[in-house]
C-alpha atoms as a PDB file:
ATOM      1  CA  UNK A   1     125.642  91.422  78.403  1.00  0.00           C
ATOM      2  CA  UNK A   2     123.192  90.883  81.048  1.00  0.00           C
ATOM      3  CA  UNK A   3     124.823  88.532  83.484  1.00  0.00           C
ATOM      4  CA  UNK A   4     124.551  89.088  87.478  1.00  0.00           C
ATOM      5  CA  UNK A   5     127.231  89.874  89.754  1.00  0.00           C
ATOM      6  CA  UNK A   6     127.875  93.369  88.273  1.00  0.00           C
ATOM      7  CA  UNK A   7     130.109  95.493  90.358  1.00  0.00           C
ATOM      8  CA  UNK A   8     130.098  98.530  88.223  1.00  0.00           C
ATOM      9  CA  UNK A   9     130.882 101.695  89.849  1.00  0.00           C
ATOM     10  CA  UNK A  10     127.806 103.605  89.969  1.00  0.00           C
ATOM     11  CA  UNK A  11     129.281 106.654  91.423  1.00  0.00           C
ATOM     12  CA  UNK A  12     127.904 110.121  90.900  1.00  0.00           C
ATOM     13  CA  UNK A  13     127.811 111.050  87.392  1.00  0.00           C
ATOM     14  CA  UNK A  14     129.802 114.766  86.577  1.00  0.00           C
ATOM     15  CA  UNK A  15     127.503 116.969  84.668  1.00  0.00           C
ATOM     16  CA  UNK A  16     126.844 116.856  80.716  1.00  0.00           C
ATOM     17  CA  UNK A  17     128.530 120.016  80.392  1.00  0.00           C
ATOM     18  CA  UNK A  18     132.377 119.194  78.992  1.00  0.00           C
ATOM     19  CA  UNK A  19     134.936 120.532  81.534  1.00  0.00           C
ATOM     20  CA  UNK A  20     136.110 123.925  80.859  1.00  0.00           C
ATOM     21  CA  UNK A  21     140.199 122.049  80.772  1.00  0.00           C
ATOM     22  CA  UNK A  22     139.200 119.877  77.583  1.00  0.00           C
ATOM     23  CA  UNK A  23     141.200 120.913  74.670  1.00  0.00           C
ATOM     24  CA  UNK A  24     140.571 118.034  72.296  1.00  0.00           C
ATOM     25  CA  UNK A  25     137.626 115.611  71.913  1.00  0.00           C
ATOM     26  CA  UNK A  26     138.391 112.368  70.124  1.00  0.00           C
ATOM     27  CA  UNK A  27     135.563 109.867  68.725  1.00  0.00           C
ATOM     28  CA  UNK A  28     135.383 106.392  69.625  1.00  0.00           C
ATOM     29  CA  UNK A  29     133.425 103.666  68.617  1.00  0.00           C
ATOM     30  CA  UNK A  30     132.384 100.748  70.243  1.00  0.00           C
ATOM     31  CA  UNK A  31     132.140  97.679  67.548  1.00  0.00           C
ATOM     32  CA  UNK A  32     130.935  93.985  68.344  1.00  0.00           C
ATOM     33  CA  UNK A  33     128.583  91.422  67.666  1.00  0.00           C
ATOM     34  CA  UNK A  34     124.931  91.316  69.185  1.00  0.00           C
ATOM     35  CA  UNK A  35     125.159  90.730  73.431  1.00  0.00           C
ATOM     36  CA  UNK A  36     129.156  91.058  73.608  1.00  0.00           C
ATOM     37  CA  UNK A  37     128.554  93.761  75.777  1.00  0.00           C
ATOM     38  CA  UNK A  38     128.609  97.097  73.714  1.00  0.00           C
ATOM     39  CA  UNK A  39     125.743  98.840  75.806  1.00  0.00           C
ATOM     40  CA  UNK A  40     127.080  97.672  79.433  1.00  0.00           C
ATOM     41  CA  UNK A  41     130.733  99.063  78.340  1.00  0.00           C
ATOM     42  CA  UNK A  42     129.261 102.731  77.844  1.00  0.00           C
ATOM     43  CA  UNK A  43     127.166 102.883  80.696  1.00  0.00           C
ATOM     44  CA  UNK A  44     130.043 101.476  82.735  1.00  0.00           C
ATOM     45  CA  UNK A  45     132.483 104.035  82.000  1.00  0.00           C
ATOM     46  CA  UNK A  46     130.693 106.845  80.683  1.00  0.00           C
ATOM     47  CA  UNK A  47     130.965 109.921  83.510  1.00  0.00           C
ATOM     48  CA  UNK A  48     127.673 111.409  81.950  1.00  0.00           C
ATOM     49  CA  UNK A  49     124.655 109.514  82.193  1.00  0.00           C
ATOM     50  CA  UNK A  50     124.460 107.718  79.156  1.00  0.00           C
ATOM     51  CA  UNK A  51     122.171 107.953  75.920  1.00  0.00           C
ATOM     52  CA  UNK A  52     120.911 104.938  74.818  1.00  0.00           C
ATOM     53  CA  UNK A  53     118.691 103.289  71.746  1.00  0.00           C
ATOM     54  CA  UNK A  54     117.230 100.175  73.569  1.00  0.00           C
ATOM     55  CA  UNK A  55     113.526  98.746  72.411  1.00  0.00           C
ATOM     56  CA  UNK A  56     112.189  95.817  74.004  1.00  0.00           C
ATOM     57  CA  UNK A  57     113.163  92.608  71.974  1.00  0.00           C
ATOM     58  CA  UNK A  58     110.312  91.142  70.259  1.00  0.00           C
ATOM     59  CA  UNK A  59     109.302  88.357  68.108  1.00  0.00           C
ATOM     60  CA  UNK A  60     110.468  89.821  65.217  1.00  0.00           C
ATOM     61  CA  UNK A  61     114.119  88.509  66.373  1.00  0.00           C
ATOM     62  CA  UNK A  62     113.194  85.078  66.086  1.00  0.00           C
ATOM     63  CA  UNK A  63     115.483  83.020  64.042  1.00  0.00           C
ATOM     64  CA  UNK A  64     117.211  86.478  62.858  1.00  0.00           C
ATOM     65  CA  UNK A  65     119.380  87.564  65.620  1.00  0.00           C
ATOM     66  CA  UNK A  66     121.818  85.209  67.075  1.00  0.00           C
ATOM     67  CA  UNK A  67     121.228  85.393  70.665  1.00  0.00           C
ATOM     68  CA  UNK A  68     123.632  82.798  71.898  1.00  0.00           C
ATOM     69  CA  UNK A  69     124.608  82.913  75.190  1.00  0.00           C
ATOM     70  CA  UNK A  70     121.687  86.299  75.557  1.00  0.00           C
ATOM     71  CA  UNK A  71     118.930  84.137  76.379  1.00  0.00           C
ATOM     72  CA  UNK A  72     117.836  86.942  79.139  1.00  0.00           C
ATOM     73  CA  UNK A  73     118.234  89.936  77.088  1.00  0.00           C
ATOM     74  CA  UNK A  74     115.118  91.423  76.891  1.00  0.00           C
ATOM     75  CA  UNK A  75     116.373  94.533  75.229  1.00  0.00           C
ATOM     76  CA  UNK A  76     118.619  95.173  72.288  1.00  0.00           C
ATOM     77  CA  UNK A  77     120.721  98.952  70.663  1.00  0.00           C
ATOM     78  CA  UNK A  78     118.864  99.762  67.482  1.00  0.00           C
ATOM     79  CA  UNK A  79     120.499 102.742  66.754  1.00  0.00           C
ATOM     80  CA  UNK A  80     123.713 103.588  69.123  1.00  0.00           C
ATOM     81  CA  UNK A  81     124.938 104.291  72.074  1.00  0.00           C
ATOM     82  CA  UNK A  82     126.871 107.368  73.490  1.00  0.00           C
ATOM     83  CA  UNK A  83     128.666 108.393  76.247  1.00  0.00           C
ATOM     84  CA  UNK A  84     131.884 110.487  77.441  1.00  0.00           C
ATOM     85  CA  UNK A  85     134.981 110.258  79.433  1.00  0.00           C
ATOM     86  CA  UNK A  86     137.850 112.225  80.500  1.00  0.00           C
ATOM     87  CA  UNK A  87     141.009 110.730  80.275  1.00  0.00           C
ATOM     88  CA  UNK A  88     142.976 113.718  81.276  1.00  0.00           C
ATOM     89  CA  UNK A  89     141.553 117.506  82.095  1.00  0.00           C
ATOM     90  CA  UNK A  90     142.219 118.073  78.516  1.00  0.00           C
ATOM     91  CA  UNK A  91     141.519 114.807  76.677  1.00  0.00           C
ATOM     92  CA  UNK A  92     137.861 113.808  76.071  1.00  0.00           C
ATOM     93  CA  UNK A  93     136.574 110.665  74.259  1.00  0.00           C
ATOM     94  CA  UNK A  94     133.312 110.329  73.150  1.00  0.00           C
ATOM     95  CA  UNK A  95     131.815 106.930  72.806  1.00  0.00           C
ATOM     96  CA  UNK A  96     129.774 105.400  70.398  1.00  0.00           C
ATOM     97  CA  UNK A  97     128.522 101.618  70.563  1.00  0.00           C
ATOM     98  CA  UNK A  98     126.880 100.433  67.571  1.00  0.00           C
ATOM     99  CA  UNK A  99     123.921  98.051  67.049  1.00  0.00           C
ATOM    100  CA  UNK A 100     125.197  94.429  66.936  1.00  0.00           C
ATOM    101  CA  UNK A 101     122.462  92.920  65.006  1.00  0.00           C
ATOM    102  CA  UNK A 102     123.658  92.736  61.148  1.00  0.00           C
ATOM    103  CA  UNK A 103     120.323  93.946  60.412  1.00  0.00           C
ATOM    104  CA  UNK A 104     121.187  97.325  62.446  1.00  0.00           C
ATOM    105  CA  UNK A 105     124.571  97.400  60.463  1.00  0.00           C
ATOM    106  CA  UNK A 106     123.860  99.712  57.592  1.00  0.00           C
ATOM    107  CA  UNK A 107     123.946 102.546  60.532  1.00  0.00           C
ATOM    108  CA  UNK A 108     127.617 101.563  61.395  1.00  0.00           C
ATOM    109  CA  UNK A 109     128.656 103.359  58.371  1.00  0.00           C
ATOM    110  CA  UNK A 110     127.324 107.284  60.009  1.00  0.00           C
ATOM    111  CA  UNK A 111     128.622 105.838  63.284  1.00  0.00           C
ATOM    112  CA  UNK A 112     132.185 105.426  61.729  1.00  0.00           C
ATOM    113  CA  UNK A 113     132.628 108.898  60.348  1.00  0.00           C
ATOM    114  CA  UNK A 114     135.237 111.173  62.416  1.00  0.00           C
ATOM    115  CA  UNK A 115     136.123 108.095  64.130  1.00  0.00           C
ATOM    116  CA  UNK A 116     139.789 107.957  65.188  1.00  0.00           C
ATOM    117  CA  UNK A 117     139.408 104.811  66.100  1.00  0.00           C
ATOM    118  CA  UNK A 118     137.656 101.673  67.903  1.00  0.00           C
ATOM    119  CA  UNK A 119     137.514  99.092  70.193  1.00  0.00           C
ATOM    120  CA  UNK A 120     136.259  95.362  68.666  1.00  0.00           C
ATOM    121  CA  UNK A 121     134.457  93.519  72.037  1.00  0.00           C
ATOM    122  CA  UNK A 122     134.488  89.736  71.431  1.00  0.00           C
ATOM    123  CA  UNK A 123     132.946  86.821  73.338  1.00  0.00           C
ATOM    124  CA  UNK A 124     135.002  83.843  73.033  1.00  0.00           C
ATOM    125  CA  UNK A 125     131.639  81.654  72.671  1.00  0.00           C
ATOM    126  CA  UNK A 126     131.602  83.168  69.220  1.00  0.00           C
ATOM    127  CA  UNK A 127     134.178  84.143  67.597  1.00  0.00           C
ATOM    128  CA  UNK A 128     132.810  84.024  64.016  1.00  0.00           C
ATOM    129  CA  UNK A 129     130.361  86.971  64.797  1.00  0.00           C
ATOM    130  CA  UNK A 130     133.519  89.269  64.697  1.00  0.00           C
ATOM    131  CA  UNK A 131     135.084  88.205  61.279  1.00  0.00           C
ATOM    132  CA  UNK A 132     132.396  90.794  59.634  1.00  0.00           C
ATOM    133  CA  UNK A 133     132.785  93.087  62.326  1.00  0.00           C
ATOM    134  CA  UNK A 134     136.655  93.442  62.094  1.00  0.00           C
ATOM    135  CA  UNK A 135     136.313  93.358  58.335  1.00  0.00           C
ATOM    136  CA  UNK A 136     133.936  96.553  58.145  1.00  0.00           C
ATOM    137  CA  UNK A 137     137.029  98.551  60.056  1.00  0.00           C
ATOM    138  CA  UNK A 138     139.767  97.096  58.037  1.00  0.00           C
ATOM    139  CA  UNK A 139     138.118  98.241  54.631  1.00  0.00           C
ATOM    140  CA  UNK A 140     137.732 102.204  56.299  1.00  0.00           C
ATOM    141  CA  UNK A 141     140.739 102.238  57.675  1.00  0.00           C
ATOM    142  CA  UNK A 142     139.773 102.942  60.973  1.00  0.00           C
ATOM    143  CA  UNK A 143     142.620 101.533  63.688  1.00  0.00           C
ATOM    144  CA  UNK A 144     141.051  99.244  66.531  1.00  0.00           C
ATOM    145  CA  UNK A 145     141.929  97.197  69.469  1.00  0.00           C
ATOM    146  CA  UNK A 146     140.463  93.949  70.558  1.00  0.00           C
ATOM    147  CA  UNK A 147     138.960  93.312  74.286  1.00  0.00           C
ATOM    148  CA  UNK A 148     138.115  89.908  75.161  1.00  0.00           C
ATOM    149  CA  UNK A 149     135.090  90.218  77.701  1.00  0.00           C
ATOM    150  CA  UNK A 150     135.430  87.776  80.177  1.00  0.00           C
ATOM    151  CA  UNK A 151     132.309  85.861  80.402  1.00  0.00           C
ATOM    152  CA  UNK A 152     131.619  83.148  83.556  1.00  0.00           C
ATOM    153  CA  UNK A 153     131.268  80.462  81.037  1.00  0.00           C
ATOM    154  CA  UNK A 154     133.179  81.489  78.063  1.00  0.00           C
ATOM    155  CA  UNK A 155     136.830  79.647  76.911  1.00  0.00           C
ATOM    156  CA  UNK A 156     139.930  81.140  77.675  1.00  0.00           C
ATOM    157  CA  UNK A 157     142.029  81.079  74.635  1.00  0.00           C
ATOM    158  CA  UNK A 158     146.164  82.277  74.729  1.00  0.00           C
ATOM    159  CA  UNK A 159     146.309  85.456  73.223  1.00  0.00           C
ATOM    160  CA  UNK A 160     148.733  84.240  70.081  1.00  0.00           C
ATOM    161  CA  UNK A 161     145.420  81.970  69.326  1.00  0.00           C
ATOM    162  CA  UNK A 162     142.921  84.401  69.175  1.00  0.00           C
ATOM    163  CA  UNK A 163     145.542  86.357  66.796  1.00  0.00           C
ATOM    164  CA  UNK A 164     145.280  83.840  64.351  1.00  0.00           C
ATOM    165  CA  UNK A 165     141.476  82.539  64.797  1.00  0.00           C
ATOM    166  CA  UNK A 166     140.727  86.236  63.742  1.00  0.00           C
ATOM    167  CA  UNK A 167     143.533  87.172  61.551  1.00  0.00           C
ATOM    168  CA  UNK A 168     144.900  89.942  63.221  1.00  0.00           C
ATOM    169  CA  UNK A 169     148.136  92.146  62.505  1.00  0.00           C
ATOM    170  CA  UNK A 170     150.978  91.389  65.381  1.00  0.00           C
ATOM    171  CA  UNK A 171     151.050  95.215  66.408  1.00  0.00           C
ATOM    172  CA  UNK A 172     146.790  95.230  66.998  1.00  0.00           C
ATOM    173  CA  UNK A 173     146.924  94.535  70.739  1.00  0.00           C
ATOM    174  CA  UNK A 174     144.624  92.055  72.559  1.00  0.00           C
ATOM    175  CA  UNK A 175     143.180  92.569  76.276  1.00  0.00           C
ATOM    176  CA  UNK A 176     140.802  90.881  78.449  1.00  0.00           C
ATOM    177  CA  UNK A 177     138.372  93.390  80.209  1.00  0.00           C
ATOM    178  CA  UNK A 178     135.398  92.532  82.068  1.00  0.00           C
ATOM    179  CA  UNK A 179     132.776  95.855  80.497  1.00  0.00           C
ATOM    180  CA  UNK A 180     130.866  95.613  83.571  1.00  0.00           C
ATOM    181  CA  UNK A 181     133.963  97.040  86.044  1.00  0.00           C
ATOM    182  CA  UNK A 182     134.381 100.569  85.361  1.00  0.00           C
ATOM    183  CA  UNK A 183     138.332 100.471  85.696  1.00  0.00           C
ATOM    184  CA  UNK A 184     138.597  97.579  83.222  1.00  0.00           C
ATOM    185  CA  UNK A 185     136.673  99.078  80.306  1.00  0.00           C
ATOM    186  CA  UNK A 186     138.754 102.270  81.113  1.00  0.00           C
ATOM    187  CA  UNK A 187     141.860 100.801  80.848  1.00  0.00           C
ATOM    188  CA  UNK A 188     140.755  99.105  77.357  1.00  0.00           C
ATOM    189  CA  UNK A 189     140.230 103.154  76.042  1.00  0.00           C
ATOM    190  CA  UNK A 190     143.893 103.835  77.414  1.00  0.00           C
ATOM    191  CA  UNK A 191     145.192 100.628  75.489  1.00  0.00           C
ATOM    192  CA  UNK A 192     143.447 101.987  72.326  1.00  0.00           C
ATOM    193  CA  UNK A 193     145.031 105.433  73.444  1.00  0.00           C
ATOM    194  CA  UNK A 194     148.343 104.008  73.438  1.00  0.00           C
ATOM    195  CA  UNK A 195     148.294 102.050  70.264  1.00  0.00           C
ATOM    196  CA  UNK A 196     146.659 104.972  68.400  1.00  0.00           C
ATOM    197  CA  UNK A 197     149.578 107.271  69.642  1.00  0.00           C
ATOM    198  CA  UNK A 198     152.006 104.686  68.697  1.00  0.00           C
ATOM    199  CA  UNK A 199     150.599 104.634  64.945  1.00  0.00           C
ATOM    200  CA  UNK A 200     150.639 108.825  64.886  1.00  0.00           C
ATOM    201  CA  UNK A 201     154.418 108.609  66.042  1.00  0.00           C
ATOM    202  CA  UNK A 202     154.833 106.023  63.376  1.00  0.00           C
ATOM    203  CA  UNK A 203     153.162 107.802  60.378  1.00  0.00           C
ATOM    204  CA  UNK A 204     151.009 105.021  60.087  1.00  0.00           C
ATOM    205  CA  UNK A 205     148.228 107.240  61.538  1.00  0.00           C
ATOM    206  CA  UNK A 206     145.703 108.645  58.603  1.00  0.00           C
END
């Protein structure tokens, strides 16, 4: 995701060390198709300078990556992503976006181990790149949440709709999030929070 206008909070980041408070670290992954905005998510949020896996994108993408709508990308994740946050002073996620190319996709499988759960990014523009994606978490059982990122020129679609176009259970929630605003993608981790303590209270948790 590589559109201008970015107001991300660049803010100092804290050091790499984990706060001495932290009692529990949790591992999240970041799922999506290639350019929903995996890569701008992590570094938006992430209160340690992020580790990426960018190369340069080269001819060898040509008529095998979908680019829609990434004409200016210029770099692509072929590997992961990682980054932290606090969400209290004993809470600690760790973040994990995967590649979204499906040729990157037999490294989702490492990526998904110790996961508790994960956030599916979707741009509205396509759709159809997230049946596979959603798919992959429903066969290991891994709980998600969906965020709609809110592209200039993508459709707006009422949330019931997009619940059907992708098949979705009524108790997965749906949000809108703009990854490139540090408070939005935060407050898609606490919706993912929420639902995931929801399923634990439930026994639905594995």
């Amino acid at each position: 995701m590589d559109f201008k206008g970015s107001d991300t909070i660049p803010g100092p980041r804290t050091e790499d060390q984990l706060p001495h408070t932290a009692e529990a670290a949790v591992k999240i992954v970041i799922v999506g198709g290639f350019g929903v905005g995996k890569t701008t998510m992590v570094g938006s949020v992430s209160e340690i300078r992020p580790l990426t896996t960018e190369e340069t994108m080269t001819q060898a993408g040509i008529g095998v990556d979908d680019n829609f709508g990434s004409d200016s990308k210029t770099a692509t994740t072929v590997a992961m992503d990682f980054g932290r946050i606090s969400i209290t002073d004993e809470l600690v996620l760790y973040l994990f976006g995967t590649p979204g190319q499906e040729r990157f996709w037999f490294l989702w499988n490492g990526l998904f181990e110790g996961a508790l759960g994960a956030v599916v990014l979707i741009d509205t523009r396509r759709l159809e790149v997230s049946f596979d994606v959603i798919g992959r978490l429903e066969e290991r059982g891994v709980p998600f949440v969906v965020a709609v990122n809110s592209f200039p020129d993508a459709p707006r679609y009422p949330v019931e709709d997009l619940r059907t176009a992708l098949d979705l259970d009524p108790e997965i929630p749906i949000v809108e999030c703009d990854v490139r605003r540090r408070a939005s993608s935060r407050d898609v981790l606490m919706t993912l929070m929420r639902f995931l303590h929801s399923l634990a209270m439930s026994g639905a948790l594995r």
